[in-house]
Protein backbone atom coordinates (compact mmCIF):
# COMPACT_ATOMS: atom_id res chain seq x y z
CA UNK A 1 127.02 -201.59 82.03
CA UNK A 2 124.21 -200.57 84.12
CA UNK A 3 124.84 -201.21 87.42
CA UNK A 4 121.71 -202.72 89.86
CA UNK A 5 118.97 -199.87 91.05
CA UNK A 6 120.48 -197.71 88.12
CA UNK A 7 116.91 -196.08 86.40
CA UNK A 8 117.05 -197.64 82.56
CA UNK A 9 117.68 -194.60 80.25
CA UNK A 10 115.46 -194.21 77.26
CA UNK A 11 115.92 -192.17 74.54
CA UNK A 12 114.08 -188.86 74.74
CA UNK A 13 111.16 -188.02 71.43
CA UNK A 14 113.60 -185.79 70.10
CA UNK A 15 116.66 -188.08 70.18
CA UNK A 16 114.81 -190.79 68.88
CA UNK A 17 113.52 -188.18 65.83
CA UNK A 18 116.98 -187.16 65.07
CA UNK A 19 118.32 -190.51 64.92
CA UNK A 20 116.35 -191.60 62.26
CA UNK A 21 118.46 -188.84 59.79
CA UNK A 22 122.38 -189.37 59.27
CA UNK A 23 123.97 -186.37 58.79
CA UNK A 24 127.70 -185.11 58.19
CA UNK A 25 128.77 -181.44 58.48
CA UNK A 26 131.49 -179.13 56.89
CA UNK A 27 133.33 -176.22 58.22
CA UNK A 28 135.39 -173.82 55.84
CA UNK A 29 137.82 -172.37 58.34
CA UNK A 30 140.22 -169.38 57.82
CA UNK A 31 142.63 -168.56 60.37
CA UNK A 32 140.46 -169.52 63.28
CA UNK A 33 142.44 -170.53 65.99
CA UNK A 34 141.10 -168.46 68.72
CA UNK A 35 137.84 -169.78 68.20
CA UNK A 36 137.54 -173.25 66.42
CA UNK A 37 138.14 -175.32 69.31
CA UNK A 38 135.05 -174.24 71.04
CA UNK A 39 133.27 -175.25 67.77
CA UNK A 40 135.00 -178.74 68.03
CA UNK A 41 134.11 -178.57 71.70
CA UNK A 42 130.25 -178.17 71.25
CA UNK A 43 129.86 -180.70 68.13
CA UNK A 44 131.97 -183.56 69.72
CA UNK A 45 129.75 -183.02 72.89
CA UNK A 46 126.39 -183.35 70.65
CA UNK A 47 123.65 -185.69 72.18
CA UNK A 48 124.05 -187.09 68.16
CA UNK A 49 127.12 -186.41 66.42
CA UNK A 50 127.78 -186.41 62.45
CA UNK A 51 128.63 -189.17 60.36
CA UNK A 52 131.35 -187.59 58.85
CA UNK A 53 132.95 -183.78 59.97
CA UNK A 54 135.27 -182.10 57.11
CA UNK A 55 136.77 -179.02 58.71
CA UNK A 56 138.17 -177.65 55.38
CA UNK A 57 141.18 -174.95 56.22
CA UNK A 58 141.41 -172.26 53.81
CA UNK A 59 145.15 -171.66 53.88
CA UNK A 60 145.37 -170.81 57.63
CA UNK A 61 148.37 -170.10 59.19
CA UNK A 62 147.72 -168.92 62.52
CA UNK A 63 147.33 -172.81 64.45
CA UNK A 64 144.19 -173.46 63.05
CA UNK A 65 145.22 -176.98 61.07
CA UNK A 66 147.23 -178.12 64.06
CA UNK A 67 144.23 -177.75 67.03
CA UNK A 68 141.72 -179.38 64.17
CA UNK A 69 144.21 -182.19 63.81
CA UNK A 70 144.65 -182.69 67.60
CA UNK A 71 140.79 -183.81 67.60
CA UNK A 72 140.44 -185.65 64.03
CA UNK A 73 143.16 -188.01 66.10
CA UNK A 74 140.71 -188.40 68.80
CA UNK A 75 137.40 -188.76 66.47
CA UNK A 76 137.85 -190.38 63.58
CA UNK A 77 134.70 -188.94 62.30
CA UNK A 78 136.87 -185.60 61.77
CA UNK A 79 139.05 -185.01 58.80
CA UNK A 80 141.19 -181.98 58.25
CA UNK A 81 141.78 -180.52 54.29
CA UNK A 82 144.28 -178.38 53.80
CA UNK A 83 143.89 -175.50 51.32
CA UNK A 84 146.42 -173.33 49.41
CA UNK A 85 147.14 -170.10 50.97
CA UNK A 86 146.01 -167.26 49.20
CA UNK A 87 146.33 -163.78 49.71
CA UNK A 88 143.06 -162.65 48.55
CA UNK A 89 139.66 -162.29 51.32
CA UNK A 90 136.45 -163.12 50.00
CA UNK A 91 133.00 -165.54 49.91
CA UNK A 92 134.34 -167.08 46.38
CA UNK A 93 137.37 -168.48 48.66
CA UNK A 94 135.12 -170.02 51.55
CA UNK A 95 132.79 -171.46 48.74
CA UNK A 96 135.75 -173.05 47.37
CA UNK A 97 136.91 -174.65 50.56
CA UNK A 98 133.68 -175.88 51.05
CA UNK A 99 133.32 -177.65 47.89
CA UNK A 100 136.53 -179.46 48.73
CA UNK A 101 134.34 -180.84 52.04
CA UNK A 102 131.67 -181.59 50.00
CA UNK A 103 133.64 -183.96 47.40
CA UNK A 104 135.07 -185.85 50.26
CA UNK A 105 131.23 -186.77 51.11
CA UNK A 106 130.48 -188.23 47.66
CA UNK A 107 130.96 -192.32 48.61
CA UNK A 108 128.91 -191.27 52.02
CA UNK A 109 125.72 -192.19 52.94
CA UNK A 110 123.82 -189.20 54.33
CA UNK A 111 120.44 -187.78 54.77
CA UNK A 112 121.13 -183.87 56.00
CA UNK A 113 124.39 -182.21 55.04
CA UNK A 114 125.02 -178.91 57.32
CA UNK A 115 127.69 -175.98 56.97
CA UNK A 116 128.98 -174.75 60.18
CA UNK A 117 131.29 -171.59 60.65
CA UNK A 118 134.64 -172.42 62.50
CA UNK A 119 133.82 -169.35 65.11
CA UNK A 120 130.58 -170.24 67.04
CA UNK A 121 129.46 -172.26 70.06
CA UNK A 122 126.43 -174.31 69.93
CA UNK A 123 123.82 -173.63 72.60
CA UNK A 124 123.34 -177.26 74.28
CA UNK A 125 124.25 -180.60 73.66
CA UNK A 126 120.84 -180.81 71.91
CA UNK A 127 120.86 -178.70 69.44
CA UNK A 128 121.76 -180.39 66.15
CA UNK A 129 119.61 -183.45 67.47
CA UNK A 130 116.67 -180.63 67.82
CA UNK A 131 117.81 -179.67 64.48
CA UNK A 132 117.47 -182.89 63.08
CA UNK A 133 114.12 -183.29 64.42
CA UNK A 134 112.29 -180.81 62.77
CA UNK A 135 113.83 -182.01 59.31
CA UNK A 136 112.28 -185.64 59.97
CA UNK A 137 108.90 -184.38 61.39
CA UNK A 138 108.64 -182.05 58.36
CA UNK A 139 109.31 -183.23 54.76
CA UNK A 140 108.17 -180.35 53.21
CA UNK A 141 111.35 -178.62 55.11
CA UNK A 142 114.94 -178.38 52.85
CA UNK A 143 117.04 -175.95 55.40
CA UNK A 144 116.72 -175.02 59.35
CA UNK A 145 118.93 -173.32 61.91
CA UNK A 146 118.81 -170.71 64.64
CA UNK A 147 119.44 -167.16 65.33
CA UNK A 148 123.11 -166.65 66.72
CA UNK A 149 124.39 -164.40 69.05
CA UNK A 150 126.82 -161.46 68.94
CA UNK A 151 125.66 -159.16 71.23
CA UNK A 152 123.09 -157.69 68.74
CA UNK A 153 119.60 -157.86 68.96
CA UNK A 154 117.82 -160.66 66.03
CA UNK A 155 114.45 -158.58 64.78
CA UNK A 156 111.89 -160.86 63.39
CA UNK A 157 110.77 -158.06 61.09
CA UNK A 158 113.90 -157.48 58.75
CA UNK A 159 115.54 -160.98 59.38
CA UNK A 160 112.24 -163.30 59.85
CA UNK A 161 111.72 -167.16 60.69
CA UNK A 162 111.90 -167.95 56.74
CA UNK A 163 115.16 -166.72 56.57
CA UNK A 164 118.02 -168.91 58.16
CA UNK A 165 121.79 -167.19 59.02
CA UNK A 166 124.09 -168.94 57.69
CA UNK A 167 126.79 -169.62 61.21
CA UNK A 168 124.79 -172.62 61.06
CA UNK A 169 122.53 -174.08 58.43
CA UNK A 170 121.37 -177.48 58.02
CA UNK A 171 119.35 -178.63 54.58
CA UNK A 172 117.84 -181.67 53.56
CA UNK A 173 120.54 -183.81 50.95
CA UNK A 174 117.77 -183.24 48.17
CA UNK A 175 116.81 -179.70 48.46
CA UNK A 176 120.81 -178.79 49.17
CA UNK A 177 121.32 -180.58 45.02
CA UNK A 178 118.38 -178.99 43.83
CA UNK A 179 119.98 -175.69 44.44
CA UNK A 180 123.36 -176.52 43.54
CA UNK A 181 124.97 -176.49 46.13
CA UNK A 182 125.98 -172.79 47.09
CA UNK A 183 127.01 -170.01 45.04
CA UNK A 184 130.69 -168.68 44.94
CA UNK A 185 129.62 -164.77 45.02
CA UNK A 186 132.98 -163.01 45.65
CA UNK A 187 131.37 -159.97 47.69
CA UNK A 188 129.19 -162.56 49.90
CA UNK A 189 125.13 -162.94 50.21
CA UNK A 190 126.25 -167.01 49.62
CA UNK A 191 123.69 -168.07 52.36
CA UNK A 192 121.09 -165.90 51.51
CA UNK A 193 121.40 -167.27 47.76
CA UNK A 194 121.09 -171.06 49.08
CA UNK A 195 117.98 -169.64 51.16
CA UNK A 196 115.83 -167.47 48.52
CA UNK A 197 117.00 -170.26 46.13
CA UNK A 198 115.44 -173.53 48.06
CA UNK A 199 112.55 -171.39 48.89
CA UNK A 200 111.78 -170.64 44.85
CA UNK A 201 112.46 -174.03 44.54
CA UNK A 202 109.46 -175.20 46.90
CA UNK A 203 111.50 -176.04 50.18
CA UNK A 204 110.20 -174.07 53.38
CA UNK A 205 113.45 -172.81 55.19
CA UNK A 206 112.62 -172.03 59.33
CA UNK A 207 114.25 -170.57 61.86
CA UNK A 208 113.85 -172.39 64.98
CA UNK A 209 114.09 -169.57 67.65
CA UNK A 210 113.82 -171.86 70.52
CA UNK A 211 117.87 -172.25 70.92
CA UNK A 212 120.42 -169.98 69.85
CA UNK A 213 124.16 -170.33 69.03
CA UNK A 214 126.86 -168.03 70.07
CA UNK A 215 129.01 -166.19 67.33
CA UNK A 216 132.24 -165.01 68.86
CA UNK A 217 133.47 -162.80 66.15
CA UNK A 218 130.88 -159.86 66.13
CA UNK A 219 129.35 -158.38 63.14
CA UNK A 220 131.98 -155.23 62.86
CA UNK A 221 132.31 -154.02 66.77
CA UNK A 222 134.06 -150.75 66.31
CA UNK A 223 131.79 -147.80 64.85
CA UNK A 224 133.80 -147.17 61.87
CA UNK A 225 133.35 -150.46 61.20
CA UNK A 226 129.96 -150.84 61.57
CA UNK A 227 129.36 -148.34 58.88
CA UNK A 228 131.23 -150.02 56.58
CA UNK A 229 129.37 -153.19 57.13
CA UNK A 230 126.21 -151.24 56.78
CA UNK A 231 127.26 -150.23 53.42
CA UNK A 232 128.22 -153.20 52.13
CA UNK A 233 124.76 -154.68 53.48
CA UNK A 234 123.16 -151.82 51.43
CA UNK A 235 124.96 -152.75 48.71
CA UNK A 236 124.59 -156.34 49.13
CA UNK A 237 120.86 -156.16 49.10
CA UNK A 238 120.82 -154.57 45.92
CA UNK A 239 123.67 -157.30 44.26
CA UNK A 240 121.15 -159.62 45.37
CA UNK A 241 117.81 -158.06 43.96
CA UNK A 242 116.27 -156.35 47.27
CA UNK A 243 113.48 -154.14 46.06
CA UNK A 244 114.00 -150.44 46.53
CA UNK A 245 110.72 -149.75 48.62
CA UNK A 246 112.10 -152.63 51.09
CA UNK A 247 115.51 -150.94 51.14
CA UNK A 248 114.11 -147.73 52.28
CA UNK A 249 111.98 -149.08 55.02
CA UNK A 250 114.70 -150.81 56.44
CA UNK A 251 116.72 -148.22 56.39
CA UNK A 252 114.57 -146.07 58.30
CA UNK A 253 114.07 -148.55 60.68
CA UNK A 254 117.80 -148.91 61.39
CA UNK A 255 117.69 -145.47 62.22
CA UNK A 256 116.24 -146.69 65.48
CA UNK A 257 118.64 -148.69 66.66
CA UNK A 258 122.83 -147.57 67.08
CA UNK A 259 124.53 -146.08 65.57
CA UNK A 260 121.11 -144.27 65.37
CA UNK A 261 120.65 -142.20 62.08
CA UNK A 262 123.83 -142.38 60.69
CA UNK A 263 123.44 -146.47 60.42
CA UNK A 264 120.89 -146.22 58.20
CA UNK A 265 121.74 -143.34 56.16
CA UNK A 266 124.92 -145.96 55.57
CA UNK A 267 122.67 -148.53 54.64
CA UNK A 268 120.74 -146.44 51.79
CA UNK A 269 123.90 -145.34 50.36
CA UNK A 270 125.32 -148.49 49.96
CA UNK A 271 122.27 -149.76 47.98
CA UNK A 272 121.75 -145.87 46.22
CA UNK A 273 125.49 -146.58 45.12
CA UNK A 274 125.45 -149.85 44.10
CA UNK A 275 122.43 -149.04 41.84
CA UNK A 276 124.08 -146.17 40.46
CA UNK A 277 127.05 -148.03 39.43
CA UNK A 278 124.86 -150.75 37.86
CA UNK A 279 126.48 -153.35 40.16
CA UNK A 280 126.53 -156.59 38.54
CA UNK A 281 124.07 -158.97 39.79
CA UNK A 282 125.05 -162.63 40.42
CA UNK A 283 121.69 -164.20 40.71
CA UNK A 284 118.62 -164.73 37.69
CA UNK A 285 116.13 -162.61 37.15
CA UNK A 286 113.86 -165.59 38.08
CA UNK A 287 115.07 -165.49 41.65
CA UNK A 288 115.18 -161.49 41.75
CA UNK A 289 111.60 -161.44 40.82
CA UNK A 290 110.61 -164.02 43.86
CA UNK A 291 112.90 -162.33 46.37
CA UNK A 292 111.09 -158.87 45.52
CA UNK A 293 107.84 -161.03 45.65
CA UNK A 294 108.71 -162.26 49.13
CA UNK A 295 109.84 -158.93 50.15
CA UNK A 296 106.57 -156.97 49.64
CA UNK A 297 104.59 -159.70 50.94
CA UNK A 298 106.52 -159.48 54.40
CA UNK A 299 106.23 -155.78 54.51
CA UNK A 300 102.42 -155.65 54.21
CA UNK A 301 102.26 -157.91 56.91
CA UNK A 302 104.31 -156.36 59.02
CA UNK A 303 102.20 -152.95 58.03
CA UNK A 304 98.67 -154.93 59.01
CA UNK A 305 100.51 -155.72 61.82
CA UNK A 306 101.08 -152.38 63.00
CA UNK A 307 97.58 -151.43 61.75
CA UNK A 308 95.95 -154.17 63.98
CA UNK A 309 97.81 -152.94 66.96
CA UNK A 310 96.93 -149.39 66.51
CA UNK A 311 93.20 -150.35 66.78
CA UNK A 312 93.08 -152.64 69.84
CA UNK A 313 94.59 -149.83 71.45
C-alpha cells in the first residue's frame, strides 16, 4: 500500500508497450550449473516477466536440474523438463530439448515466444520489457535481440543489425510458425537458419544495440581453440550457403583482428574444405539463393561506404 506523501508510480512508455504482448520463454540447458542461476537471477528480476519459463535440461548431470528446481518452487511460472542423457554433443540435441519446451506451451496463450541460452546475464531489469517494445511498436518485426558480450568486439560489418545472435532471440508467435520453428542442424548455424528464414519469409529481424547481454562462456578462449572455431565458422558458412566472394572478404578482414593472419587463413580453409568435400547442405536452394542475395547487397554497401569516406577526406 502506498503510504501518505509516497509519489504515485506510473508505468514508464516502455513498460506500458511491453505489457500489451504476453510472452513465455525456453531455455535448452546442458550441464550449466556454473552459470544458469545468473540467468534465473536476471529473468526473475525482469521489470515484466514471462508467462510461462520452460528451462528444458538436456541430460545434465553436473547440478543443473537441482538449482533450476530450487527456483520453479519459488515461481511457479518456471517448469523444469528433464531430458535423457546422451553421450553425443551437438545443435540436433539442443533443438530437441527445445521442442520439448515448446510442446509444453501448446494450451498457452502467448503473443512472443523467446529462446534464451542457460549461460548469459541480461543487461538490466529492462531489457526483455525493451524487447517487447519494439515487437508491439513494429508489426512488420518477427525476431529482435541484442549483441552479447564475451570479451570480443561485435562488428556491424560482418554481423549487422539484420542479423540477431541467438544467446537471446525473441520472435513474434506468427513469424516463429511460419518458419517452423527451428531447424535441428547437427553441426549448428540453427539461429542463423530461423534468421535468414523469417527474413525470406517477409519478417524484418533487428538488432537492438542499445543494451547488451553478457555471455559467460566465451566463444573458444584458448588459441588453439579459436582456430578450430574459426574453421568450423568457415565451414559453417558454406553448410549454410555463404557466397564465396563474401567468404573471402571476411576472411581478409579477420586478418585484422587476433589471432591476426592465421585467424583468417582458418576461416578460408574451413569454407575451401567444406566445398571441396561437397558438404551437405541442410537448407533449400530457395533460402541459399536469398542469403547470397543479402550477402552481396551488404558488401556493396559496406564498399560505398568506404568509397564515401575516402572522398570527404
Amino acid at each position: 500500500m502506498r503510504t501518505a506523501g509516497e509519489p504515485i508510480r506510473t508505468a514508464r512508455p516502455t513498460e506500458r508497450r511491453a505489457a500489451d504482448h504476453t510472452y513465455v520463454l525456453i531455455t535448452a540447458a546442458r550441464n550449466e550449473a556454473r552459470f544458469i542461476e545468473l540467468t534465473i537471477k536476471s529473468v526473475v528480476g525482469q521489470t515484466v516477466q514471462p508467462a510461462k519459463w520452460v528451462i528444458v535440461s538436456d541430460g545434465s548431470t553436473d547440478g543443473t536440474d537441482e538449482i533450476v528446481s530450487r527456483y520453479a518452487t519459488e515461481h511457479e511460472w518456471i517448469d523444469l523438463i528433464r531430458m535423457p542423457e546422451r553421450t553425443e554433443r551437438h545443435f540436433c540435441g539442443k533443438v530437441q530439448a527445445f521442442n520439448a519446451g515448446y510442446a509444453r506451451m501448446k494450451d498457452l496463450k502467448y503473443d512472443v515466444i523467446g529462446s534464451l541460452d542457460g549461460d548469459i546475464s541480461l543487461d538490466d531489469a529492462d531489457y526483455l520489457s525493451f524487447l517487447l517494445s519494439k515487437l508491439a511498436e513494429d508489426p512488420t518485426l518477427g525476431l529482435v535481440g541484442t549483441p552479447y558480450r564475451d570479451g570480443a568486439t561485435y562488428d556491424e560489418r560482418f554481423v549487422n543489425t539484420e542479423y540477431v545472435a541467438g544467446a537471446c532471440q525473441l520472435f513474434r508467435r506468427e513469424c516463429f510458425e511460419e518458419i517452423g520453428g527451428y531447424v535441428a542442424v547437427k553441426e549448428g548455424g540453427v539461429d542463423d537458419i530461423a534468421v535468414m528464414t523469417a527474413r525470406m519469409k517477409g519478417w524484418k529481424t533487428r538488432t537492438f544495440t542499445d543494451k547488451t547481454c553478457l555471455h559467460h562462456r566465451a566463444h573458444g578462449s584458448a588459441e588453439h581453440r579459436v582456430l578450430l572455431t574459426r574453421f568450423r565458422d568457415g565451414a559453417l558458412d558454406y553448410a549454410l550457403g555463404g557466397h564465396p566472394l563474401w567468404a573471402l572478404v571476411r576472411a581478409v578482414h579477420q586478418m585484422t583482428r587476433r589471432p591476426f593472419v592465421v585467424g583468417g587463413l582458418m576461416l578460408l580453409a574451413g569454407y575451401v574444405s567444406a566445398m571441396v568435400r561437397r558438404k551437405e547442405r541442410p537448407v533449400s536452394r530457395e533460402l541459399i539463393a536469398f542469403h547470397r542475395r543479402e550477402q552481396m547487397r551488404r558488401l556493396r554497401n559496406c564498399l560505398s561506404g568506404k568509397r564515401a569516406a575516402a572522398r570527404t577526406r
